[in-house]
C-alpha atoms as a PDB file:
ATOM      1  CA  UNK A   1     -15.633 -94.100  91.292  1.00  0.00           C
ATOM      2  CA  UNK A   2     -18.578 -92.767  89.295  1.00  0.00           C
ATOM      3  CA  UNK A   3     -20.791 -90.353  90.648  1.00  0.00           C
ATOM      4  CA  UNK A   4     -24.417 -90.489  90.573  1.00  0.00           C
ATOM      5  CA  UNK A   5     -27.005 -87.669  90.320  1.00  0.00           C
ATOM      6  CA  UNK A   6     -29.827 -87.986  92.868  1.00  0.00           C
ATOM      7  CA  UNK A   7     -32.960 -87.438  90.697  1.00  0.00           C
ATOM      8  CA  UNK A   8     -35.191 -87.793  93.846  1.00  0.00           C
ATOM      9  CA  UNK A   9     -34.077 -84.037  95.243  1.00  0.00           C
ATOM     10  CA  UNK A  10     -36.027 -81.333  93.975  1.00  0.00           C
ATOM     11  CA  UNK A  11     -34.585 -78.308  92.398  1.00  0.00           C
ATOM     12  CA  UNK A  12     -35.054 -74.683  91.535  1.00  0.00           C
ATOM     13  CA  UNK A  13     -34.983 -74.111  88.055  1.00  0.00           C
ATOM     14  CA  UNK A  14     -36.978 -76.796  87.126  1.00  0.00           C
ATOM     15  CA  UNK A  15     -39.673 -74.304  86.280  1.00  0.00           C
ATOM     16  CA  UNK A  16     -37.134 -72.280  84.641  1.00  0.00           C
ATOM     17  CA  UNK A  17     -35.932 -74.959  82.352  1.00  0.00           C
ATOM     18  CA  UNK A  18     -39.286 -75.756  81.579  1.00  0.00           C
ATOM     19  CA  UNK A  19     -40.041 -72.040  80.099  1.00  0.00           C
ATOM     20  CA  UNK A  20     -38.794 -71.656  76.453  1.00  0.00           C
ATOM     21  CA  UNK A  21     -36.858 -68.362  76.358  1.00  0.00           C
ATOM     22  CA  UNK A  22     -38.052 -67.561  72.617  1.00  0.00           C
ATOM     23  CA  UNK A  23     -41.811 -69.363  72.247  1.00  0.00           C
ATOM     24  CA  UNK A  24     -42.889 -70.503  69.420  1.00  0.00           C
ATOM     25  CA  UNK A  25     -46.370 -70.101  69.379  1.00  0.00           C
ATOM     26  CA  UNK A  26     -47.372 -67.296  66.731  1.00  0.00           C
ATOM     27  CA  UNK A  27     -48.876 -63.934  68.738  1.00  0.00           C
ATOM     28  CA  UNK A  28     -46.149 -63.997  71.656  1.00  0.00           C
ATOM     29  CA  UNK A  29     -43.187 -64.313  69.308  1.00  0.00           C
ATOM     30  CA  UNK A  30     -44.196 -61.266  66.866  1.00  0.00           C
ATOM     31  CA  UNK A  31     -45.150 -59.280  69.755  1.00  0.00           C
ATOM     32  CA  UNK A  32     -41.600 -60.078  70.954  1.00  0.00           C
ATOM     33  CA  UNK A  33     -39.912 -59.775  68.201  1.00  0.00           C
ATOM     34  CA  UNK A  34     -41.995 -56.278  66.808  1.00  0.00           C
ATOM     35  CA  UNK A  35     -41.117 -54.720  70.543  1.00  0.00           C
ATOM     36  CA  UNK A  36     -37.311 -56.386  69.835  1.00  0.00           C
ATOM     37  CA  UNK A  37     -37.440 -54.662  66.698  1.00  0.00           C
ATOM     38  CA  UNK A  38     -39.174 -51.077  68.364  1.00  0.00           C
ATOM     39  CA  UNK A  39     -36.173 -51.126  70.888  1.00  0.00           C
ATOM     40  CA  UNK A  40     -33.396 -51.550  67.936  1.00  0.00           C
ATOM     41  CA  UNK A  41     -34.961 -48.924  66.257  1.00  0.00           C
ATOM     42  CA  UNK A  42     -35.517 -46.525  69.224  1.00  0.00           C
ATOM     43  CA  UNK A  43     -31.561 -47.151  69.905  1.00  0.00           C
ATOM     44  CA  UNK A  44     -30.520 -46.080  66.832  1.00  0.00           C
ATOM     45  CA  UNK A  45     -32.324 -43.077  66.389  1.00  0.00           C
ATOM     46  CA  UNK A  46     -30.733 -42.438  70.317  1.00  0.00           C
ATOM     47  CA  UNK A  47     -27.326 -42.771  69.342  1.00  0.00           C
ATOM     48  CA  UNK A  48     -27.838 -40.691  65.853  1.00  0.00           C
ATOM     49  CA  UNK A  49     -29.398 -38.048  67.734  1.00  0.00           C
ATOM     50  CA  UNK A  50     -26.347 -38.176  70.511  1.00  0.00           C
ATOM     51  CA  UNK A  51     -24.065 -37.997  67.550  1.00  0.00           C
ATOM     52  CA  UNK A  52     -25.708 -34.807  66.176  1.00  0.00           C
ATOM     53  CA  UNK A  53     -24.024 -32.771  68.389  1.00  0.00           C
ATOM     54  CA  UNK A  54     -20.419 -33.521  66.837  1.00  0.00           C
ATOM     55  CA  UNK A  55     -21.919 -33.207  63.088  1.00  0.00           C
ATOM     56  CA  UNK A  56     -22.750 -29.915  63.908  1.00  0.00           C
ATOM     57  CA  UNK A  57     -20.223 -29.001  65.275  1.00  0.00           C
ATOM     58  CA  UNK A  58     -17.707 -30.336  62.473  1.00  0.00           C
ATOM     59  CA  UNK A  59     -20.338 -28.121  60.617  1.00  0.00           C
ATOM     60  CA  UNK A  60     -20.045 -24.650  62.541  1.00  0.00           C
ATOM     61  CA  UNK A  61     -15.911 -25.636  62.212  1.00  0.00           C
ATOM     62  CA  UNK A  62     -15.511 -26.042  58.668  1.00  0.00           C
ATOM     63  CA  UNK A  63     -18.479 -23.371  58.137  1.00  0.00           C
ATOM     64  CA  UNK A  64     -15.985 -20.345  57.772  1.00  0.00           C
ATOM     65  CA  UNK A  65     -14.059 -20.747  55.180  1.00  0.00           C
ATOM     66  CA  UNK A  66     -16.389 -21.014  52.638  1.00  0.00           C
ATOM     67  CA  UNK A  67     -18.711 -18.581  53.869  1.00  0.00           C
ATOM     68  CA  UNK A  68     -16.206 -16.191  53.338  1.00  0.00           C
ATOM     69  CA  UNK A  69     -16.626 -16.582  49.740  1.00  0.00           C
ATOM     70  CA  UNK A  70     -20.169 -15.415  49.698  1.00  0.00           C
ATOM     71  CA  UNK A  71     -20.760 -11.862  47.899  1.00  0.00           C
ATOM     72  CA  UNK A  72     -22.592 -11.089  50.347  1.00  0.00           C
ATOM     73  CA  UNK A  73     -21.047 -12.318  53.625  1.00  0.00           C
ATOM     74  CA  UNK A  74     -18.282 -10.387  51.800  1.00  0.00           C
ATOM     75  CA  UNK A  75     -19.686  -7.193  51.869  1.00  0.00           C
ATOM     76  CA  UNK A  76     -20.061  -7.188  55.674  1.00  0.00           C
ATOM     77  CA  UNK A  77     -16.708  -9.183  56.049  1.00  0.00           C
ATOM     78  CA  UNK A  78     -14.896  -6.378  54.074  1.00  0.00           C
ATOM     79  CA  UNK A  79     -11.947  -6.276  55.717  1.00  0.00           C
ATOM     80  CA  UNK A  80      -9.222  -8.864  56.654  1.00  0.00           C
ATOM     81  CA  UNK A  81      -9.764  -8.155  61.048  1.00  0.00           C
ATOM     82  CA  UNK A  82     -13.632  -9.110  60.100  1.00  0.00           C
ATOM     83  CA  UNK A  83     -13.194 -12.195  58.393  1.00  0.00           C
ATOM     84  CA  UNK A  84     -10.667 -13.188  61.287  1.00  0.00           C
ATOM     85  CA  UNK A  85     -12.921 -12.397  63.720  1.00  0.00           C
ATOM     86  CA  UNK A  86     -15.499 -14.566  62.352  1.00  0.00           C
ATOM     87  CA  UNK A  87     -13.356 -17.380  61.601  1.00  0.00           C
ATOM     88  CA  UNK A  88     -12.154 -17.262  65.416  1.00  0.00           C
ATOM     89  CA  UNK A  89     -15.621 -16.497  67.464  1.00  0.00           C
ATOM     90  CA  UNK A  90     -16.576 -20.035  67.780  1.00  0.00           C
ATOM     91  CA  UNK A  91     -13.386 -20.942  69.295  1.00  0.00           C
ATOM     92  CA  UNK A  92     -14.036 -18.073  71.732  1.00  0.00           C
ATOM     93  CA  UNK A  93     -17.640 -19.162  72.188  1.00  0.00           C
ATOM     94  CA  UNK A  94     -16.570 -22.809  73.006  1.00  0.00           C
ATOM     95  CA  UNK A  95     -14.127 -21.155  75.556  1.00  0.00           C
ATOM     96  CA  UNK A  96     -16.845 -20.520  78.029  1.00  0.00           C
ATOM     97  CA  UNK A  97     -19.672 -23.283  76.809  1.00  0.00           C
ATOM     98  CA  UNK A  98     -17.298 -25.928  77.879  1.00  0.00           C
ATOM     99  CA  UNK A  99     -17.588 -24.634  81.614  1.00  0.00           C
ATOM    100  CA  UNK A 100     -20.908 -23.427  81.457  1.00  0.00           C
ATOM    101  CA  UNK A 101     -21.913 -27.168  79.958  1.00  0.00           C
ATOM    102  CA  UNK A 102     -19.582 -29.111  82.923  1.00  0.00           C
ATOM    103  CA  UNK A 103     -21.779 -26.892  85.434  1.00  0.00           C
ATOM    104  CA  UNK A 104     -24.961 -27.494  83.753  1.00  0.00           C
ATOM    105  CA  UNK A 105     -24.639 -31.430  83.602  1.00  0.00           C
ATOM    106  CA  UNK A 106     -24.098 -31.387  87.132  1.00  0.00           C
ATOM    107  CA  UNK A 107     -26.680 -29.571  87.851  1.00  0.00           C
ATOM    108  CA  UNK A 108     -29.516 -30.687  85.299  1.00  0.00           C
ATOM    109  CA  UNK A 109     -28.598 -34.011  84.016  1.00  0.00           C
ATOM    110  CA  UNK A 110     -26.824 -34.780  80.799  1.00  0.00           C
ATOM    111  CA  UNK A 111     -30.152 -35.371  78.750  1.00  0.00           C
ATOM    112  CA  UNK A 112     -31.673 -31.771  79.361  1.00  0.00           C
ATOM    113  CA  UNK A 113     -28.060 -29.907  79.167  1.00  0.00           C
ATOM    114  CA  UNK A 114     -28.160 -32.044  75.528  1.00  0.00           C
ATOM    115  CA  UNK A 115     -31.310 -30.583  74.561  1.00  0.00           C
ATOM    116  CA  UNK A 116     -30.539 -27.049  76.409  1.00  0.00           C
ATOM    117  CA  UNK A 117     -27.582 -26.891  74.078  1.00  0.00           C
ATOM    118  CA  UNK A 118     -29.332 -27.364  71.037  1.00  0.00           C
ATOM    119  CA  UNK A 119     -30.983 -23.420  71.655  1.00  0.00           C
ATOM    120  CA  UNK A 120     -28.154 -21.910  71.441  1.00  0.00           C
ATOM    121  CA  UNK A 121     -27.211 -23.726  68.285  1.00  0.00           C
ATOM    122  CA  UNK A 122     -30.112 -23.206  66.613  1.00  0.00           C
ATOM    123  CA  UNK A 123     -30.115 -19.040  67.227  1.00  0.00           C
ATOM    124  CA  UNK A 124     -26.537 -18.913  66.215  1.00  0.00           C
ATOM    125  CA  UNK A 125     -27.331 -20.388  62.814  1.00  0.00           C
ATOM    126  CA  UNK A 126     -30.520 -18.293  62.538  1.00  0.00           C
ATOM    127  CA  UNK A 127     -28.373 -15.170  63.284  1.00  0.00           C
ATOM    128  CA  UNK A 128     -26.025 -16.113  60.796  1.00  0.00           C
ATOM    129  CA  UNK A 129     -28.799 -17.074  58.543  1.00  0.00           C
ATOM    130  CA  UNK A 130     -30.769 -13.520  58.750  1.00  0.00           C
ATOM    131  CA  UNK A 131     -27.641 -11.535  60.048  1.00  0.00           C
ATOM    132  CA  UNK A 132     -27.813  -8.003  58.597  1.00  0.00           C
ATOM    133  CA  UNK A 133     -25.255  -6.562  60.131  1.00  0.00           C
ATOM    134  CA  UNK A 134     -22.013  -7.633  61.596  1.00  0.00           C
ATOM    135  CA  UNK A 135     -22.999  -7.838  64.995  1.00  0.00           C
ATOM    136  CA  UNK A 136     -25.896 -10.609  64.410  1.00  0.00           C
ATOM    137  CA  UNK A 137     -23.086 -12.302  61.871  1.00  0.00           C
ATOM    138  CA  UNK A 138     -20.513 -12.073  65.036  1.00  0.00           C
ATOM    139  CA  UNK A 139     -23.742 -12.952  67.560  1.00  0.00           C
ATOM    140  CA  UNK A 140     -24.453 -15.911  65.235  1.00  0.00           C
ATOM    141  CA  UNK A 141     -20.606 -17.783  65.014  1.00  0.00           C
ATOM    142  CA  UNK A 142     -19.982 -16.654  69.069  1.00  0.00           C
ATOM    143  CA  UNK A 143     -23.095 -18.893  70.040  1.00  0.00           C
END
């Protein structure tokens, strides 16, 4: 028994069908495909930007060791407890940031506790950059 389609009903979607979902007249399709091509772009620089975070830290990890053959990071990290000490303070930096981040993303949002981390960062290289002394080298790899 063969089945028939009633063409009298009316439907839906026949607008829908009607509507091309890529046009092809000129001005709407590079409009499109420019804002298509803004969006892919804007995503990308997103999810580099989201994936600075782990660079830098892989950076402040593997910082340490050769820092320590600097002359003159050597001359403040003189003795074998100093050069420990700054090989270790990230770790104990990253002891309480992990909390302190966990409350801060509940409270603000992961975008601004993102960018709020980023300070930190930043003045802990600058110390390390400018440091001194020991205690803005120490300030520096703690942050």
């Amino acid at each position: 028994m063969a089945t028939t389609i009633n063409a009298e009903l009316s439907s839906q979607f026949d607008e829908a069908e009607d509507t091309p979902l890529y046009p092809h007249n000129g001005r709407q399709s590079l409009s499109r495909s420019l804002a298509n091509v803004i969006r892919r772009s804007r995503d990308a620089l997103v999810a580099i930007i989201a994936c600075w975070g782990a660079m830098s830290m892989g950076f402040a990890l593997g910082y340490s060791s050769p820092a320590l053959q600097d002359p003159y990071l050597a001359k403040m990290l003189h003795s074998e407890g100093r050069r420990s000490w700054f090989g270790s303070l990230l770790t104990v930096g990253a002891i309480f940031g992990g909390p302190l981040g966990a409350a801060l993303v509940g409270g603000l949002g992961r975008k601004t506790t993102l960018i709020l981390c980023n300070i930190p960062l930043a003045v802990g290289w600058f110390f390390i950059i400018y440091a001194t002394n020991i205690v803005l080298l120490y300030a520096g790899r703690y942050s």
